[in-house]
N, C-alpha and C. Protein backbone atom coordinates (compact mmCIF):
# COMPACT_ATOMS: atom_id res chain seq x y z
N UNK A 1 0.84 -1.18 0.00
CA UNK A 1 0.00 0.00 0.00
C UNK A 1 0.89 1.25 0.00
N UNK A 2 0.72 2.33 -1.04
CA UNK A 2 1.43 3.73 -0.76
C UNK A 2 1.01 4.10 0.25
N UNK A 3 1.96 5.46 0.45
CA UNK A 3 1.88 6.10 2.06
C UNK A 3 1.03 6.88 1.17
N UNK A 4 0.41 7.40 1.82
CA UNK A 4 -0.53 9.02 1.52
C UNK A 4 0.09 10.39 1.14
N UNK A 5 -0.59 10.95 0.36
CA UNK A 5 -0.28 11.98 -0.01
C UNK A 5 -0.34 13.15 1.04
N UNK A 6 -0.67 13.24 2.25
CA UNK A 6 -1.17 14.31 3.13
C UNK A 6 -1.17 12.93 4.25
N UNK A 7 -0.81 13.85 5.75
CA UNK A 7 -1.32 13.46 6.73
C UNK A 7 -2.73 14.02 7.90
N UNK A 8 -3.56 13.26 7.77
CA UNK A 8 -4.38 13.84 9.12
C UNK A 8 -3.75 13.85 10.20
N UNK A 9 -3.66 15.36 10.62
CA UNK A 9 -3.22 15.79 11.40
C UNK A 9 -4.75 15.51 12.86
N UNK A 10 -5.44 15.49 12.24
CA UNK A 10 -6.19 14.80 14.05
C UNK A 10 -5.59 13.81 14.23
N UNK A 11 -5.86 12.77 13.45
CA UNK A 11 -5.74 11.19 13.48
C UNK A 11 -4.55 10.95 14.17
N UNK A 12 -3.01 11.90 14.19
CA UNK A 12 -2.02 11.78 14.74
C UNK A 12 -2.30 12.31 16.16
N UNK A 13 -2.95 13.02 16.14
CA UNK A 13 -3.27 13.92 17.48
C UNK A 13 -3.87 13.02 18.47
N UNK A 14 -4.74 11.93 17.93
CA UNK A 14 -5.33 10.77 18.84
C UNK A 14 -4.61 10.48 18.98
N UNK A 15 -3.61 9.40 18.45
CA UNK A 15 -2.49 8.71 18.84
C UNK A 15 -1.93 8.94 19.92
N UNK A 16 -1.37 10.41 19.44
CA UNK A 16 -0.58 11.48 20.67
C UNK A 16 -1.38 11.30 21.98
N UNK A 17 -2.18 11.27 21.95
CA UNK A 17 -3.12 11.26 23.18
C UNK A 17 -3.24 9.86 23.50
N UNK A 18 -3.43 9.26 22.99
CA UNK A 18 -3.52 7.43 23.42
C UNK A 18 -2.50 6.97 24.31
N UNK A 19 -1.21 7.31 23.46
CA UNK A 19 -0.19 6.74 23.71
C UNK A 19 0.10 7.67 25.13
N UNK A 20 0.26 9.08 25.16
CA UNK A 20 0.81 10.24 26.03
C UNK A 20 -0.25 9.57 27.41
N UNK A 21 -1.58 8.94 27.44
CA UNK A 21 -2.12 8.97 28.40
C UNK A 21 -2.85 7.59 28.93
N UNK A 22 -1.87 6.76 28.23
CA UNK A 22 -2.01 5.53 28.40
C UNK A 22 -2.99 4.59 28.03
N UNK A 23 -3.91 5.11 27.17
CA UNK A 23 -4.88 4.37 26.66
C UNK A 23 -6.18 5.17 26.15
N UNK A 24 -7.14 3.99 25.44
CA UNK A 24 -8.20 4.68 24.71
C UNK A 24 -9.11 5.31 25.72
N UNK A 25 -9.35 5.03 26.92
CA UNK A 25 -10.58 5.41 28.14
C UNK A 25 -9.59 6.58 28.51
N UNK A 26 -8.62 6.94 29.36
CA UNK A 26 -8.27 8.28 29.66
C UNK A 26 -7.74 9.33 28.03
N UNK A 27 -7.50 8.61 27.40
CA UNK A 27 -7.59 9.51 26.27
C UNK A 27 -9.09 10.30 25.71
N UNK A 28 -9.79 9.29 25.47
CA UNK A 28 -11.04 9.42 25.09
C UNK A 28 -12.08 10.34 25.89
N UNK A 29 -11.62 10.24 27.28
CA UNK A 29 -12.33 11.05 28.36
C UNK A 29 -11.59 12.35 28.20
N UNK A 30 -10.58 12.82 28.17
CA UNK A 30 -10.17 14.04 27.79
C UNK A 30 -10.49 14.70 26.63
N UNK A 31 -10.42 14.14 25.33
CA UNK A 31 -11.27 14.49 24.05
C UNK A 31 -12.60 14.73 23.84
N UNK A 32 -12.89 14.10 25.22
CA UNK A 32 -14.61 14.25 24.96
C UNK A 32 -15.04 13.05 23.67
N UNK A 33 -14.53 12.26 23.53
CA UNK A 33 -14.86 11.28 22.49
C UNK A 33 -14.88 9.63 23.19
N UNK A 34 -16.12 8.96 22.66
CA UNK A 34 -16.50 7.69 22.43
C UNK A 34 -15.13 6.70 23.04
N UNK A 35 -14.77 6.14 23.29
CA UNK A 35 -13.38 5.09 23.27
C UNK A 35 -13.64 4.04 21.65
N UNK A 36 -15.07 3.79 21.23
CA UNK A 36 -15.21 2.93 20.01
C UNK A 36 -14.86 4.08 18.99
N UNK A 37 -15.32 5.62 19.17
CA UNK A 37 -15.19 6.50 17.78
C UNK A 37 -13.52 6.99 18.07
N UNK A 38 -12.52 6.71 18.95
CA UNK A 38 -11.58 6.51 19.13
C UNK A 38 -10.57 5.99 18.58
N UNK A 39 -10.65 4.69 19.02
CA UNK A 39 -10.53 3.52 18.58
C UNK A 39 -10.67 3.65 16.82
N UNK A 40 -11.80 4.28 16.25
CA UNK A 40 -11.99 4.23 14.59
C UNK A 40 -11.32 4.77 13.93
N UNK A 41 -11.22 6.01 14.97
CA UNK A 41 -9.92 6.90 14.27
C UNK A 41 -8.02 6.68 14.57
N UNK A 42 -8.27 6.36 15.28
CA UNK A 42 -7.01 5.61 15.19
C UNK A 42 -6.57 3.83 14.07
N UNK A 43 -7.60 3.70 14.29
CA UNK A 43 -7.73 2.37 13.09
C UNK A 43 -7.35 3.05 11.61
N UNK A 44 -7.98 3.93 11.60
CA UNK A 44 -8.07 4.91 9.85
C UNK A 44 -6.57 5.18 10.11
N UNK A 45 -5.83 5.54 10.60
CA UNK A 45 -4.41 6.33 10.75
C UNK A 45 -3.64 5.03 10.53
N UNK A 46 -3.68 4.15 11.36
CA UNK A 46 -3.50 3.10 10.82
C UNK A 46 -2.95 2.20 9.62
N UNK A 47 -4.71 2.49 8.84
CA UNK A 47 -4.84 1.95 7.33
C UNK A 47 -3.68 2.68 6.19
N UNK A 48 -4.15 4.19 7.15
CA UNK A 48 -3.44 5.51 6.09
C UNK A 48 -1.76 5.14 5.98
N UNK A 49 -1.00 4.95 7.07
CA UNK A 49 0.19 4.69 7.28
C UNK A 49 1.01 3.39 6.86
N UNK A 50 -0.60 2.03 6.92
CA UNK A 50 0.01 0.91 6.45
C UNK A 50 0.49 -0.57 7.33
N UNK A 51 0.27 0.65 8.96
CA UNK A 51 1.07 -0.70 9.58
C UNK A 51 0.49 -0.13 10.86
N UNK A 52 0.64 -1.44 11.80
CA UNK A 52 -0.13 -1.46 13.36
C UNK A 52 0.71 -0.11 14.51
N UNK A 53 -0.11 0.50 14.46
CA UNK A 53 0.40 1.39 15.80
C UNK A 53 0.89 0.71 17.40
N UNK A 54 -0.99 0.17 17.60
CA UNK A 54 -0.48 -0.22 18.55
C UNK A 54 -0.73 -1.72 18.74
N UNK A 55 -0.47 -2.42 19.71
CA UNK A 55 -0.62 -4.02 20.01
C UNK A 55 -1.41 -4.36 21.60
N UNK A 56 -1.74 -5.26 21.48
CA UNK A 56 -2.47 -5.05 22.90
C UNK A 56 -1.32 -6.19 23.66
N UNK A 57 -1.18 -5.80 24.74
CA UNK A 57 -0.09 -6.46 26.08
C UNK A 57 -1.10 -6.63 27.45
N UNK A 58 -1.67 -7.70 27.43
CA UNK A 58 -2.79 -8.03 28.58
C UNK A 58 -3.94 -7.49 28.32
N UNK A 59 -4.25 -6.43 28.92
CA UNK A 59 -5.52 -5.88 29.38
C UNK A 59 -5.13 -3.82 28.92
N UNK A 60 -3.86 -3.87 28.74
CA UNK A 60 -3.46 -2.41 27.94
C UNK A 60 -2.74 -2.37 26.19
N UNK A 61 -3.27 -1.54 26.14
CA UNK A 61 -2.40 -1.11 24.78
C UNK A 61 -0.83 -0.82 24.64
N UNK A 62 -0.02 -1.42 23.74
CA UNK A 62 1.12 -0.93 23.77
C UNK A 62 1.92 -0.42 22.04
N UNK A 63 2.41 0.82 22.14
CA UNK A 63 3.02 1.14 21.29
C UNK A 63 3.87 0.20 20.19
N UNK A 64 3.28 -0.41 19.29
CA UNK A 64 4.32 -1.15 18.21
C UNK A 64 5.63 -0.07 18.33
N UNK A 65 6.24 -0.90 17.84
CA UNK A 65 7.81 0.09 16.93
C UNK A 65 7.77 0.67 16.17
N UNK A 66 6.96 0.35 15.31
CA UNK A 66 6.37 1.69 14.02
C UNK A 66 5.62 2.75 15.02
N UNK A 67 4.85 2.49 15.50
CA UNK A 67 4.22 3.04 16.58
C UNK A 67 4.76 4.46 17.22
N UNK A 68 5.96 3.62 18.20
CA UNK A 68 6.94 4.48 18.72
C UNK A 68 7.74 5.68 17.61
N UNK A 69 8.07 5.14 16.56
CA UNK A 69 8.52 6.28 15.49
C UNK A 69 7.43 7.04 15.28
N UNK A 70 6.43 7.01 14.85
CA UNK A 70 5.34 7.47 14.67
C UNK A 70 5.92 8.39 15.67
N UNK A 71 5.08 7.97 17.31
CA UNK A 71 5.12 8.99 18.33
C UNK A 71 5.73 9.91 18.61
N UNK A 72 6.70 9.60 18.36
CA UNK A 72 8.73 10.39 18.19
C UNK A 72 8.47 11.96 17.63
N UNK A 73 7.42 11.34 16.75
CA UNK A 73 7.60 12.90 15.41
C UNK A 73 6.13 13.38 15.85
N UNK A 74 5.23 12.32 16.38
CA UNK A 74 4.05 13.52 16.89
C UNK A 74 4.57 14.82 17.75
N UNK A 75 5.17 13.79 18.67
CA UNK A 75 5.84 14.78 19.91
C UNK A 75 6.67 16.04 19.27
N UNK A 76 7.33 15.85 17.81
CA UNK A 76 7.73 16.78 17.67
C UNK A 76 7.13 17.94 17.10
N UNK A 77 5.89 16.98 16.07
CA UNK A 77 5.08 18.51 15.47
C UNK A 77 3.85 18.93 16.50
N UNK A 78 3.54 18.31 17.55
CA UNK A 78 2.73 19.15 18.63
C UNK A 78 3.59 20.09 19.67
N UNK A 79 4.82 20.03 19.67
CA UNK A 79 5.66 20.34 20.23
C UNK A 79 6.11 21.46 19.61
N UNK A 80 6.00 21.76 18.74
CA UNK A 80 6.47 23.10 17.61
C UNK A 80 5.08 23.86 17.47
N UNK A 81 4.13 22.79 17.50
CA UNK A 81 2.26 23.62 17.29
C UNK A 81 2.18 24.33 18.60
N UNK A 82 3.16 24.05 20.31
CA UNK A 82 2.65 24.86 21.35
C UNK A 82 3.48 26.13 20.91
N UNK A 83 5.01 26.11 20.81
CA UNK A 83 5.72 27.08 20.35
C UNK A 83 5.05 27.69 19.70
N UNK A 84 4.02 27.63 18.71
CA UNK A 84 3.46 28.60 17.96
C UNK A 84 2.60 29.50 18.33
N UNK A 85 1.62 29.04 19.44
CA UNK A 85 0.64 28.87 20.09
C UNK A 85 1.33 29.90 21.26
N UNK A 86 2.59 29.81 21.92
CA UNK A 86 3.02 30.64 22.78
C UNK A 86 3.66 31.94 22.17
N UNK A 87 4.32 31.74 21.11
CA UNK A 87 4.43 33.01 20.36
C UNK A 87 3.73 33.40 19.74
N UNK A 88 2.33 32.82 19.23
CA UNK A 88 1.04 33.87 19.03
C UNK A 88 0.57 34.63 20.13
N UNK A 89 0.52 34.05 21.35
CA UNK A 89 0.08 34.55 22.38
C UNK A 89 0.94 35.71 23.36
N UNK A 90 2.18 35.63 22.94
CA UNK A 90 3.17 36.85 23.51
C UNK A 90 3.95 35.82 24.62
N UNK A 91 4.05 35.13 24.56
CA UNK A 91 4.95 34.64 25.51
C UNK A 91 6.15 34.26 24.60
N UNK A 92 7.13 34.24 25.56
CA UNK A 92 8.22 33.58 25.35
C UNK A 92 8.25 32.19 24.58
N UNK A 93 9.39 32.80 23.01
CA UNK A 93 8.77 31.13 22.11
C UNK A 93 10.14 30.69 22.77
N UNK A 94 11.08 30.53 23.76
CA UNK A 94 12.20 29.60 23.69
C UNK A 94 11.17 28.33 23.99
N UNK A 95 12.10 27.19 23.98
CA UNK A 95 11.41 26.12 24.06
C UNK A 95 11.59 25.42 25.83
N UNK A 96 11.07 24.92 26.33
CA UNK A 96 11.85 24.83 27.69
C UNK A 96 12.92 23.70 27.35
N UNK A 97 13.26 23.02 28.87
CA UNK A 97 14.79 21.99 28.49
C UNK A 97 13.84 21.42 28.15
N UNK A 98 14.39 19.85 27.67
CA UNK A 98 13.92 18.84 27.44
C UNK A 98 13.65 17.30 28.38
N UNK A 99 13.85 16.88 28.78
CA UNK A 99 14.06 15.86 30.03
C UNK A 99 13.40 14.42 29.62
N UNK A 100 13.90 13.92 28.84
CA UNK A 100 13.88 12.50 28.72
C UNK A 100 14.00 10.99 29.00
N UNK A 101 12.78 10.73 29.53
CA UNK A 101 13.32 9.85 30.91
C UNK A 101 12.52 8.39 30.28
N UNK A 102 13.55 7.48 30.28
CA UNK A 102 13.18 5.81 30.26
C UNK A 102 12.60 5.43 31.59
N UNK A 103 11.35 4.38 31.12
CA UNK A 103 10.50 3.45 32.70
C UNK A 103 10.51 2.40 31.85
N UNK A 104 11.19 1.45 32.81
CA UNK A 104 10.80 0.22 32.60
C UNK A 104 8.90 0.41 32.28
N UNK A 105 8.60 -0.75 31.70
CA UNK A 105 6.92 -0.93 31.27
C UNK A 105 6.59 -1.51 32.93
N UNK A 106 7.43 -2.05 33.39
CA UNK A 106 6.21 -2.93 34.52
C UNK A 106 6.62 -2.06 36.00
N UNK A 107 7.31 -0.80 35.86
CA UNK A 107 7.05 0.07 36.99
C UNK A 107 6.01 0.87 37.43
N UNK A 108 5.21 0.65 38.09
CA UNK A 108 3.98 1.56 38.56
C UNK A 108 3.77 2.94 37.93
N UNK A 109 2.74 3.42 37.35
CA UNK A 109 3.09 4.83 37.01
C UNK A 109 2.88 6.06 37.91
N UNK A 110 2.39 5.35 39.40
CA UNK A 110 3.01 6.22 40.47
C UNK A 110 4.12 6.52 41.06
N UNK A 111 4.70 5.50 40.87
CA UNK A 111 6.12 5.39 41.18
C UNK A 111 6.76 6.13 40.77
N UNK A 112 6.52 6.11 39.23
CA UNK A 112 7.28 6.67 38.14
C UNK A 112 6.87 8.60 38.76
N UNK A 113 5.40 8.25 39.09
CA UNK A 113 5.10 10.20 39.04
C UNK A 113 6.00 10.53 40.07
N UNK A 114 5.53 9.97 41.46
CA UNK A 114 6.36 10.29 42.70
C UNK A 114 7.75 10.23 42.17
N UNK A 115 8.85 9.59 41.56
CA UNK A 115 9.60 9.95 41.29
C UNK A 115 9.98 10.89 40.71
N UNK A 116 9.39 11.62 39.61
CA UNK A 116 9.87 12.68 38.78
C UNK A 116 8.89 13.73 39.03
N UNK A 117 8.45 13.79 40.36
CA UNK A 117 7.40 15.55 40.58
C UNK A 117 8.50 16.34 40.92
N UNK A 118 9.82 15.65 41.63
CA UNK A 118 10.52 17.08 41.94
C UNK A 118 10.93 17.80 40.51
N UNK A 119 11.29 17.20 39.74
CA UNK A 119 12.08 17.45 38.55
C UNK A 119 10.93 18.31 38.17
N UNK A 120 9.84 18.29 38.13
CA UNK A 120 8.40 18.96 37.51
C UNK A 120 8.11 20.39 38.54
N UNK A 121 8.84 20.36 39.96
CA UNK A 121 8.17 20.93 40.89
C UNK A 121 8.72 22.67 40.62
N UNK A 122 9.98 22.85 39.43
CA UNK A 122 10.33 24.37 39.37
C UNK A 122 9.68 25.07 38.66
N UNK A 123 9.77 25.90 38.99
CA UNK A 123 9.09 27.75 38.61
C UNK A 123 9.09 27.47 37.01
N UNK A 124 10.02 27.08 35.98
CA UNK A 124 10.23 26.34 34.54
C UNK A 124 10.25 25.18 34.41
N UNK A 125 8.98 24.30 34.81
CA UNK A 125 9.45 22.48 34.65
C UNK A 125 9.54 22.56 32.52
N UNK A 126 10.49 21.38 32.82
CA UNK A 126 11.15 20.97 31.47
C UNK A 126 10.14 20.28 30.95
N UNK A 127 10.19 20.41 29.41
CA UNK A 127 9.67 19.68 28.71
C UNK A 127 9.87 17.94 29.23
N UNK A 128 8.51 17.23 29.33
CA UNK A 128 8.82 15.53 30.03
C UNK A 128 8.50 15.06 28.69
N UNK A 129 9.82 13.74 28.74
CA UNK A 129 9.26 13.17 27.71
C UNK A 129 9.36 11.92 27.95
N UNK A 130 8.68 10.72 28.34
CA UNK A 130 8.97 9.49 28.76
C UNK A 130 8.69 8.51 27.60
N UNK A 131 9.36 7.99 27.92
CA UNK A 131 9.47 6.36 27.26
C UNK A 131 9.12 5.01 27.65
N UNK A 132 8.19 4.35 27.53
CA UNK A 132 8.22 3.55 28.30
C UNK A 132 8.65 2.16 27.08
N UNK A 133 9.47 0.83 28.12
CA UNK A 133 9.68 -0.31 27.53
C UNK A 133 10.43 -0.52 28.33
N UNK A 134 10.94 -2.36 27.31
CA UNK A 134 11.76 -3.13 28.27
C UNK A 134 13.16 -2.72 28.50
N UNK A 135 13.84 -2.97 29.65
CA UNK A 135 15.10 -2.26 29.87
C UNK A 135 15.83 -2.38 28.74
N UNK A 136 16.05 -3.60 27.76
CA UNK A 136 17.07 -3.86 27.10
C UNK A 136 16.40 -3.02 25.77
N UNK A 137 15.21 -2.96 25.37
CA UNK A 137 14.88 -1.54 23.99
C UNK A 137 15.30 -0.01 24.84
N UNK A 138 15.11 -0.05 25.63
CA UNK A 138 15.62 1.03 26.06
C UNK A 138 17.23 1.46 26.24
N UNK A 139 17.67 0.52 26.50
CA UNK A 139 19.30 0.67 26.78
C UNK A 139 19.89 0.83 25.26
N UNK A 140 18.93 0.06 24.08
CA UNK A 140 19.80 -0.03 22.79
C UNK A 140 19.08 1.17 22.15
N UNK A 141 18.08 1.98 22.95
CA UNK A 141 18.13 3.59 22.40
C UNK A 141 18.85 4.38 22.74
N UNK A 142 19.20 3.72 23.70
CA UNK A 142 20.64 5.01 24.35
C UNK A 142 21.80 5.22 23.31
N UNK A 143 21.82 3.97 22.48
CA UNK A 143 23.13 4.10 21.79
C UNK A 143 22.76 4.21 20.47
């Protein structure tokens, strides 16, 4: 199947949200949308692209590897859409730091919060960007 000529830019925007909030029910509740009309639109993004986003791991969803690339570059063009959004608005367009932090998949994601609120707790918290997977995909992104 060709890639598309144009991307829907919602259809990535679900994703962004799926993935950023751990699934179709807290995603879907923030959008104000269905988890099945969800779910559809992320299926269509899907079709459009060619290949599985995500995979299911028990009872949650998990980011394929196409997936994760995918995500990589959402993060970057919603990430340039706030910059725009703050320099339309008169604020300061620098970008904040960045802070990129690997979790193992089977660490609590309280754990994970309680761990990284101090890092969040200054007057400028950094851009968060987490990762989640197994130690060893993670260690061979380091390099």
């Amino acid at each position: 199947m060709d890639a598309p000529s144009w991307l829907n830019y919602h259809h990535l925007f679900y994703l962004w949200n799926v993935a950023r909030h751990g699934g179709l029910g807290p995603a879907a509740e923030l959008l104000r949308l269905a988890p099945p009309t969800l779910s559809m639109q992320i299926h269509a993004l899907e079709e459009a692209l060619g290949a599985k986003l995500f995979e299911r791991q028990g009872r949650r969803l998990a980011l394929t590897e196409f997936g994760r690339m995918v995500y990589g570059h959402a993060e970057a063009i919603f990430s340039i859409g706030r910059e725009l959004m703050a320099a339309v608005q008169g604020r300061p367009a620098g970008r904040p730091p960045r802070f990129v932090v690997g979790v193992n998949e089977f660490l609590p994601k309280i754990a994970v919060h309680r761990f990284l609120a101090p890092a969040m707790a200054v007057d400028e918290p950094p851009y968060l960007l987490c990762r989640e997977d197994t130690p060893e995909r993670l260690l061979a992104a380091l390099v």
